[in-house]
C-alpha atoms as a PDB file:
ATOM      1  CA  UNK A   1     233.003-162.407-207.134  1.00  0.00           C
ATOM      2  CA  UNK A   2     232.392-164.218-210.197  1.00  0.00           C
ATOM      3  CA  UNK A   3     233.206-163.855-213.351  1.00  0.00           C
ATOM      4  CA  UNK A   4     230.588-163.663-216.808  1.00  0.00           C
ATOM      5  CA  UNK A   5     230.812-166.451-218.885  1.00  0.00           C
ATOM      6  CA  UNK A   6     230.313-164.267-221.724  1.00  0.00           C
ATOM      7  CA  UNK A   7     232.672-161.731-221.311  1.00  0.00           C
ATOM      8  CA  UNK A   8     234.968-162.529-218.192  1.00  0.00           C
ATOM      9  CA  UNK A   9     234.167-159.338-216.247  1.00  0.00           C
ATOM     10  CA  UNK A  10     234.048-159.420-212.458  1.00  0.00           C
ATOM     11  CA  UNK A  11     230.633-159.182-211.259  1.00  0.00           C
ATOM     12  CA  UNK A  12     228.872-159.935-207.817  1.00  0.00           C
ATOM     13  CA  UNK A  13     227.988-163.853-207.200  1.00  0.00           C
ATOM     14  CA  UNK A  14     223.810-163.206-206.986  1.00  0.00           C
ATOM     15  CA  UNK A  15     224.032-161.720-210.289  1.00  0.00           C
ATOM     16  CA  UNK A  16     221.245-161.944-212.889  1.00  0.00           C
ATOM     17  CA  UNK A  17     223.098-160.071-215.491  1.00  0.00           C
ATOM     18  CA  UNK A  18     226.171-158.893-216.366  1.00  0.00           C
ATOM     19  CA  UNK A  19     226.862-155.551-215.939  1.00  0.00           C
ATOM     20  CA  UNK A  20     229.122-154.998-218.515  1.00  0.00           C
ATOM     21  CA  UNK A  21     227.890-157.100-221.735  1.00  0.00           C
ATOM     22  CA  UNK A  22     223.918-157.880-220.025  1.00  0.00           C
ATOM     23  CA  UNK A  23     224.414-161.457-220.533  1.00  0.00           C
ATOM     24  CA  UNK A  24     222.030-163.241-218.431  1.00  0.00           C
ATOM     25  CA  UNK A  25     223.758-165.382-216.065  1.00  0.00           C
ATOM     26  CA  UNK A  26     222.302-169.481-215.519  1.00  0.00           C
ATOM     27  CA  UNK A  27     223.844-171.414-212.597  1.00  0.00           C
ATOM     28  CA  UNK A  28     224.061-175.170-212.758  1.00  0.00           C
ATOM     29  CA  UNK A  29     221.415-176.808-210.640  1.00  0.00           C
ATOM     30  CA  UNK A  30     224.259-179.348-209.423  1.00  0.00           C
ATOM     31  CA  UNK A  31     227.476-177.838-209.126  1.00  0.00           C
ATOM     32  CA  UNK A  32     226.047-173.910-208.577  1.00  0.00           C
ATOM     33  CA  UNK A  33     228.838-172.418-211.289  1.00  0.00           C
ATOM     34  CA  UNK A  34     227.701-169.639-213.541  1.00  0.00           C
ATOM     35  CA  UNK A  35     226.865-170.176-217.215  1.00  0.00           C
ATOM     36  CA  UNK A  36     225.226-169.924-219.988  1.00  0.00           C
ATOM     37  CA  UNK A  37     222.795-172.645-222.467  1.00  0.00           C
ATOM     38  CA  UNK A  38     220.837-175.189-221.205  1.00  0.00           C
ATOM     39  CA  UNK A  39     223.712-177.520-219.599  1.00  0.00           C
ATOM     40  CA  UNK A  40     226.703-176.914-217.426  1.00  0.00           C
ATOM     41  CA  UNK A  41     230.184-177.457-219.075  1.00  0.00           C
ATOM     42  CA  UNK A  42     231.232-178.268-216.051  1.00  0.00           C
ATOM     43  CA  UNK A  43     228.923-181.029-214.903  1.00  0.00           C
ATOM     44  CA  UNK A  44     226.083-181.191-217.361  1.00  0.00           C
ATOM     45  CA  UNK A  45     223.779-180.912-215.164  1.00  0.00           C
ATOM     46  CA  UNK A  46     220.631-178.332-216.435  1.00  0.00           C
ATOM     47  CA  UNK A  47     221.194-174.460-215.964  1.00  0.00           C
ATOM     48  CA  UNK A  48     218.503-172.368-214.652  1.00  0.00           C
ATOM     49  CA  UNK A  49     218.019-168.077-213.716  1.00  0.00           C
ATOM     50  CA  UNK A  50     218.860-167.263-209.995  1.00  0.00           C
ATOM     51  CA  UNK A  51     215.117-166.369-209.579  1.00  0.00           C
ATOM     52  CA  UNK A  52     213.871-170.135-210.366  1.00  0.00           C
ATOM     53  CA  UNK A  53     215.213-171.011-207.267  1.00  0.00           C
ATOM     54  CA  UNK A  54     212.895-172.785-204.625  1.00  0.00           C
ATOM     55  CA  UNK A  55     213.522-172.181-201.242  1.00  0.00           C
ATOM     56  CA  UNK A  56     214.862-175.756-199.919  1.00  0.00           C
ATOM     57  CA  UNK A  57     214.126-176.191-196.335  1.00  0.00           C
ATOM     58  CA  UNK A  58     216.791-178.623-195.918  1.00  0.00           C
ATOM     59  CA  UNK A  59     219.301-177.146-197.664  1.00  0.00           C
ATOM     60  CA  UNK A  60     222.047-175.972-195.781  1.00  0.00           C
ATOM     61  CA  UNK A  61     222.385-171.902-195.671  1.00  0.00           C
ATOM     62  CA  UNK A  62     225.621-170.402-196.381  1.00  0.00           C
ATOM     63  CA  UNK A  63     226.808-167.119-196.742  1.00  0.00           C
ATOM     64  CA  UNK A  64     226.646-166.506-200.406  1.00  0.00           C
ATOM     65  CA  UNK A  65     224.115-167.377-203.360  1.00  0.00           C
ATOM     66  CA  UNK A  66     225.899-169.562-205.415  1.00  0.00           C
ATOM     67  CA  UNK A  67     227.340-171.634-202.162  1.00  0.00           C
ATOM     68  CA  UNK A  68     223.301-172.334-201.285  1.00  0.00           C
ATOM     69  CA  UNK A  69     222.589-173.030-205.062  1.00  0.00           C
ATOM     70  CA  UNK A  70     224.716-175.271-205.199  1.00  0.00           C
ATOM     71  CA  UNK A  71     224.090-176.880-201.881  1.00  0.00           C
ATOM     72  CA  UNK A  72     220.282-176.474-202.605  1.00  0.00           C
ATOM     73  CA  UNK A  73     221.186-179.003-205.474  1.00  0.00           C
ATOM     74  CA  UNK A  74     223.117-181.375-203.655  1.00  0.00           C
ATOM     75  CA  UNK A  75     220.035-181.957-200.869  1.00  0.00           C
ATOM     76  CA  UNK A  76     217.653-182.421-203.904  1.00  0.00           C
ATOM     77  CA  UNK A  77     220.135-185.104-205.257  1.00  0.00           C
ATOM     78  CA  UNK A  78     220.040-186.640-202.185  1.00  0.00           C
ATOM     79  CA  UNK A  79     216.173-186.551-201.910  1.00  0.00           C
ATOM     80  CA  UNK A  80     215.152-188.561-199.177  1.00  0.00           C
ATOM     81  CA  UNK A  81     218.230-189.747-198.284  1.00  0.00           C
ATOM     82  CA  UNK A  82     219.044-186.381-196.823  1.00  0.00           C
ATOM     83  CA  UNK A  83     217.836-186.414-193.069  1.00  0.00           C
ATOM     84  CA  UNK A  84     217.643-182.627-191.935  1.00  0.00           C
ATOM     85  CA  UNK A  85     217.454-184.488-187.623  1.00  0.00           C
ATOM     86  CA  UNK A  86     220.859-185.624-188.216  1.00  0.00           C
ATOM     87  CA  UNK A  87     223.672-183.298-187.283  1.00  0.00           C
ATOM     88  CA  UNK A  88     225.108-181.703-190.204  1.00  0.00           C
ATOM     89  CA  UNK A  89     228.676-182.570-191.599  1.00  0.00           C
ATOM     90  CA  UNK A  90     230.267-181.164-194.421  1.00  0.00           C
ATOM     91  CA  UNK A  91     233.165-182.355-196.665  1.00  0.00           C
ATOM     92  CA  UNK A  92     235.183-178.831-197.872  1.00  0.00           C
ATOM     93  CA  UNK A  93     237.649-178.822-200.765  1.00  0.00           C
ATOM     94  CA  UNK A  94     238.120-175.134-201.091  1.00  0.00           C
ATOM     95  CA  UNK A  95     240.201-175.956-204.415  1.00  0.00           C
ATOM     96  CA  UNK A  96     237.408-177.908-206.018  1.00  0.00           C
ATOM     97  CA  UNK A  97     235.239-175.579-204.843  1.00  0.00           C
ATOM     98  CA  UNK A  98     233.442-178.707-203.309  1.00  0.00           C
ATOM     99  CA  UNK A  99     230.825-178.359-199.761  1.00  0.00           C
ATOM    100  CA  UNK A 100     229.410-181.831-199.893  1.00  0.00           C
ATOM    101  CA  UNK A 101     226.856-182.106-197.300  1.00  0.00           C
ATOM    102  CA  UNK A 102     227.019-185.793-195.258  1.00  0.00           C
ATOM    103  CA  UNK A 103     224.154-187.816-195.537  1.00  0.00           C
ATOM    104  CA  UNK A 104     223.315-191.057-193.873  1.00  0.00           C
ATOM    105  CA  UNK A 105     225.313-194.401-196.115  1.00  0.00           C
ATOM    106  CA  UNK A 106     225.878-191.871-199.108  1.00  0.00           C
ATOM    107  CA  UNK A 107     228.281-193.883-201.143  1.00  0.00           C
ATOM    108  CA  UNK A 108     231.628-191.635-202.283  1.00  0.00           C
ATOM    109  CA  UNK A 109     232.880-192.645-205.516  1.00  0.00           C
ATOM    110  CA  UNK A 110     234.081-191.393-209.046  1.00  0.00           C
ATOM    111  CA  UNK A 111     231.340-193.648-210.515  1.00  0.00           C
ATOM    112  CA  UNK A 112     228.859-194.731-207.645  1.00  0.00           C
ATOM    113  CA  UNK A 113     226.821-192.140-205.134  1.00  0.00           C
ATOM    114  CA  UNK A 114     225.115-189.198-205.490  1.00  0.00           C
ATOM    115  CA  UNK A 115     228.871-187.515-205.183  1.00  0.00           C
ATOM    116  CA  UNK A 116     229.540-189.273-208.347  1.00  0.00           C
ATOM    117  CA  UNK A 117     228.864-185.888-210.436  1.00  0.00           C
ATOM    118  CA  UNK A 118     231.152-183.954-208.714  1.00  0.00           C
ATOM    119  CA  UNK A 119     233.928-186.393-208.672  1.00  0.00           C
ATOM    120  CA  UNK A 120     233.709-187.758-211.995  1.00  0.00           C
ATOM    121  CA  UNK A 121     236.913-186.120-213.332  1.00  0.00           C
ATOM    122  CA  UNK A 122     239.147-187.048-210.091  1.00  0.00           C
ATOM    123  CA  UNK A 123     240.195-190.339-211.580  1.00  0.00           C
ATOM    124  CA  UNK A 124     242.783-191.253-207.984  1.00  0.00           C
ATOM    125  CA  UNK A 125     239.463-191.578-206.604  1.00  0.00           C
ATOM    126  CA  UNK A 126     237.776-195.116-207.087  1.00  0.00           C
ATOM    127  CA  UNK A 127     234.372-195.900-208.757  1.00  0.00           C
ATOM    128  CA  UNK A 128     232.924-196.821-205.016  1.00  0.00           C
ATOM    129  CA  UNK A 129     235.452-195.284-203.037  1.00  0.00           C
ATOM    130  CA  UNK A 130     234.176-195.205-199.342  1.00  0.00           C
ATOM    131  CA  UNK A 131     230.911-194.436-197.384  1.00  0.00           C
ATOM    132  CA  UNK A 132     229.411-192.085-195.053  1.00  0.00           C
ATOM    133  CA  UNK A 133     227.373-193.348-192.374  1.00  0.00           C
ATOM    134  CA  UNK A 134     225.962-191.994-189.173  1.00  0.00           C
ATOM    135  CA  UNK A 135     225.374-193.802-185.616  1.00  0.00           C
ATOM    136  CA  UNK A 136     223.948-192.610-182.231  1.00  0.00           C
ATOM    137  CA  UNK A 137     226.756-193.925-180.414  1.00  0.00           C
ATOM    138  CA  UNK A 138     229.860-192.581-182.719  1.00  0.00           C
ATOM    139  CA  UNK A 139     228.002-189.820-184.384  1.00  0.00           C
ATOM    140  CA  UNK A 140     229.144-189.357-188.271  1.00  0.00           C
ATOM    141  CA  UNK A 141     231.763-191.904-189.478  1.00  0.00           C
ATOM    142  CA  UNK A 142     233.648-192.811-192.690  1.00  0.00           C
ATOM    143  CA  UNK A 143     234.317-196.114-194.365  1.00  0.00           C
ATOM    144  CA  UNK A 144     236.779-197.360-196.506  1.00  0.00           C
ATOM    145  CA  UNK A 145     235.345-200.110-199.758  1.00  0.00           C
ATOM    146  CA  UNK A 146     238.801-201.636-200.677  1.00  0.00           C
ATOM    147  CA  UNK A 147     239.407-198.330-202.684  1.00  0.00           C
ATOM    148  CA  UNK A 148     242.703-198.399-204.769  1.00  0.00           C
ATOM    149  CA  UNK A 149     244.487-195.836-203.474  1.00  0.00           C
ATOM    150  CA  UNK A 150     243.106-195.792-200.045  1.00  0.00           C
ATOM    151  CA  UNK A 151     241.209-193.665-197.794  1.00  0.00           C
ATOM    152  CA  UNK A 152     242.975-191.405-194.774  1.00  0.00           C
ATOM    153  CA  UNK A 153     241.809-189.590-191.837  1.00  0.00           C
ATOM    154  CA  UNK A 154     244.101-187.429-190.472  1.00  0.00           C
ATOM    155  CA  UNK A 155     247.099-189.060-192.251  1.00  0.00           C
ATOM    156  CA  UNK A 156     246.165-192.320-190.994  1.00  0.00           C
ATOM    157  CA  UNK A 157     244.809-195.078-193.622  1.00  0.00           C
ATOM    158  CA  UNK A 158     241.607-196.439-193.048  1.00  0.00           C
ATOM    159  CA  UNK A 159     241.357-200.491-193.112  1.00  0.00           C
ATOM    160  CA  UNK A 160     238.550-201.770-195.871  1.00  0.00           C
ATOM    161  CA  UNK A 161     235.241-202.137-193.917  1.00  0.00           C
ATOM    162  CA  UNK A 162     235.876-200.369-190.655  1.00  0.00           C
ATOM    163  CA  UNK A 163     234.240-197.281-189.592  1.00  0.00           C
ATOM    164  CA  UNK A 164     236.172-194.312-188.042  1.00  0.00           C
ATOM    165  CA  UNK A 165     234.628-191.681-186.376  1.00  0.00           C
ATOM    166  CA  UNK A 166     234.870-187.980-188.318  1.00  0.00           C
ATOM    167  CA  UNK A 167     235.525-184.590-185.811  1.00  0.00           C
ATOM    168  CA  UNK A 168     235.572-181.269-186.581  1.00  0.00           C
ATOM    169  CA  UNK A 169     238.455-180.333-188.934  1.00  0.00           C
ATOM    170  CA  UNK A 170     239.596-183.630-189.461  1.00  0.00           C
ATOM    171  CA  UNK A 171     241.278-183.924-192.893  1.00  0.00           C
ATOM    172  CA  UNK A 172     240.011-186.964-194.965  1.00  0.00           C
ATOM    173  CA  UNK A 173     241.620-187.984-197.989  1.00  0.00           C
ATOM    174  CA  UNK A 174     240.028-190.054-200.951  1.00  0.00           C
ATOM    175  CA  UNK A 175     243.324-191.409-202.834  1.00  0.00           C
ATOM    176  CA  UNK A 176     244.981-187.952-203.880  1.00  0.00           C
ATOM    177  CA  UNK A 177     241.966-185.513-202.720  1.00  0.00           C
ATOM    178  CA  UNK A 178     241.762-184.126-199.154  1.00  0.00           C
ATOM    179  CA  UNK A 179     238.412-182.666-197.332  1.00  0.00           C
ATOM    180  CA  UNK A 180     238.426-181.010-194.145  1.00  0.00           C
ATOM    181  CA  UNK A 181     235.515-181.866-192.427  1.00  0.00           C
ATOM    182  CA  UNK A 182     232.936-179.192-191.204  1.00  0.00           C
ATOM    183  CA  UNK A 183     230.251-180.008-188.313  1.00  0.00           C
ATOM    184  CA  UNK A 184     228.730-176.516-187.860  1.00  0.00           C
ATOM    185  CA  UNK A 185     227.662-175.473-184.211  1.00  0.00           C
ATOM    186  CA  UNK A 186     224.113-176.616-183.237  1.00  0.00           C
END
């Protein structure tokens, strides 16, 4: 459920309107919240109606509207970067409400990357905090770039410029922010 930014009534997360007050209900193109106006207040990123969507091919699919809106606007972010033969990986912060989907040397950073939006407000987390990157022989793997308050897999802290691998359900943490990570079955 979500609520109506107008007038805070409970109302199902494809919504067009409200059915209490008929406010017509935006969602950010970035982040996938509900709205109203042209911008998000949340990101800033444009607002748009539910049926303005494009199908995105490479978006992931998840289980609800607003989850593939918003993932639908992370792949376009990503643009070519995003490489639909890789296996997927997913960074989850169900507190953040934050699904970041992996792509190949995507920079993760408060000011730097195409996370940057989304982690602009987490200020623990450095400008160029670490990177994503994906090999053949390790498969998806996470680097440390001398971040401030360090970078942790599984408790452990990463050393500044070596890669370690990511698994299923491994918890990463960017200074004070933990991810689980999510490789869906192929």
């Amino acid at each position: 459920m979500i609520n109506c930014p107008k007038c805070k009534a409970e109302i199902d997360p494809d919504s067009r309107y409200c059915d209490q007050c008929g406010q017509e209900i935006l969602y950010c193109t970035a982040c996938g919240r509900p709205g109203k106006g042209q911008r998000c207040t949340t990101c800033g990123a444009p607002m748009r109606r539910l049926d303005d969507e494009q199908p995105d091919a490479t978006a992931p699919s998840q289980p609800t509207q607003v989850t593939t809106a918003r993932e639908s606007a992370i792949a376009a972010a990503i643009g070519a970067n995003y490489r639909s033969h890789l296996p997927q990986l997913f960074l989850v912060n169900d507190n953040l409400h934050l699904r970041l989907p992996a792509t190949d040397g995507a920079v993760i950073g408060r000011r730097a990357g195409i996370y940057s939006q989304f982690l602009a407000s987490c200020n623990y987390i450095s400008g160029t905090h670490a990177q994503l990157h994906y090999t053949p022989d390790s498969g998806w793997c996470i680097e440390d770039k001398a971040s401030s308050n360090g970078t942790f897999v599984n408790g452990n802290r990463l050393t500044p410029g070596h890669s370690q691998p990511l698994r299923n359900r491994d918890l990463v943490q960017l200074a004070n922010i933990e991810f689980r990570v999510e490789i869906p079955q192929q």
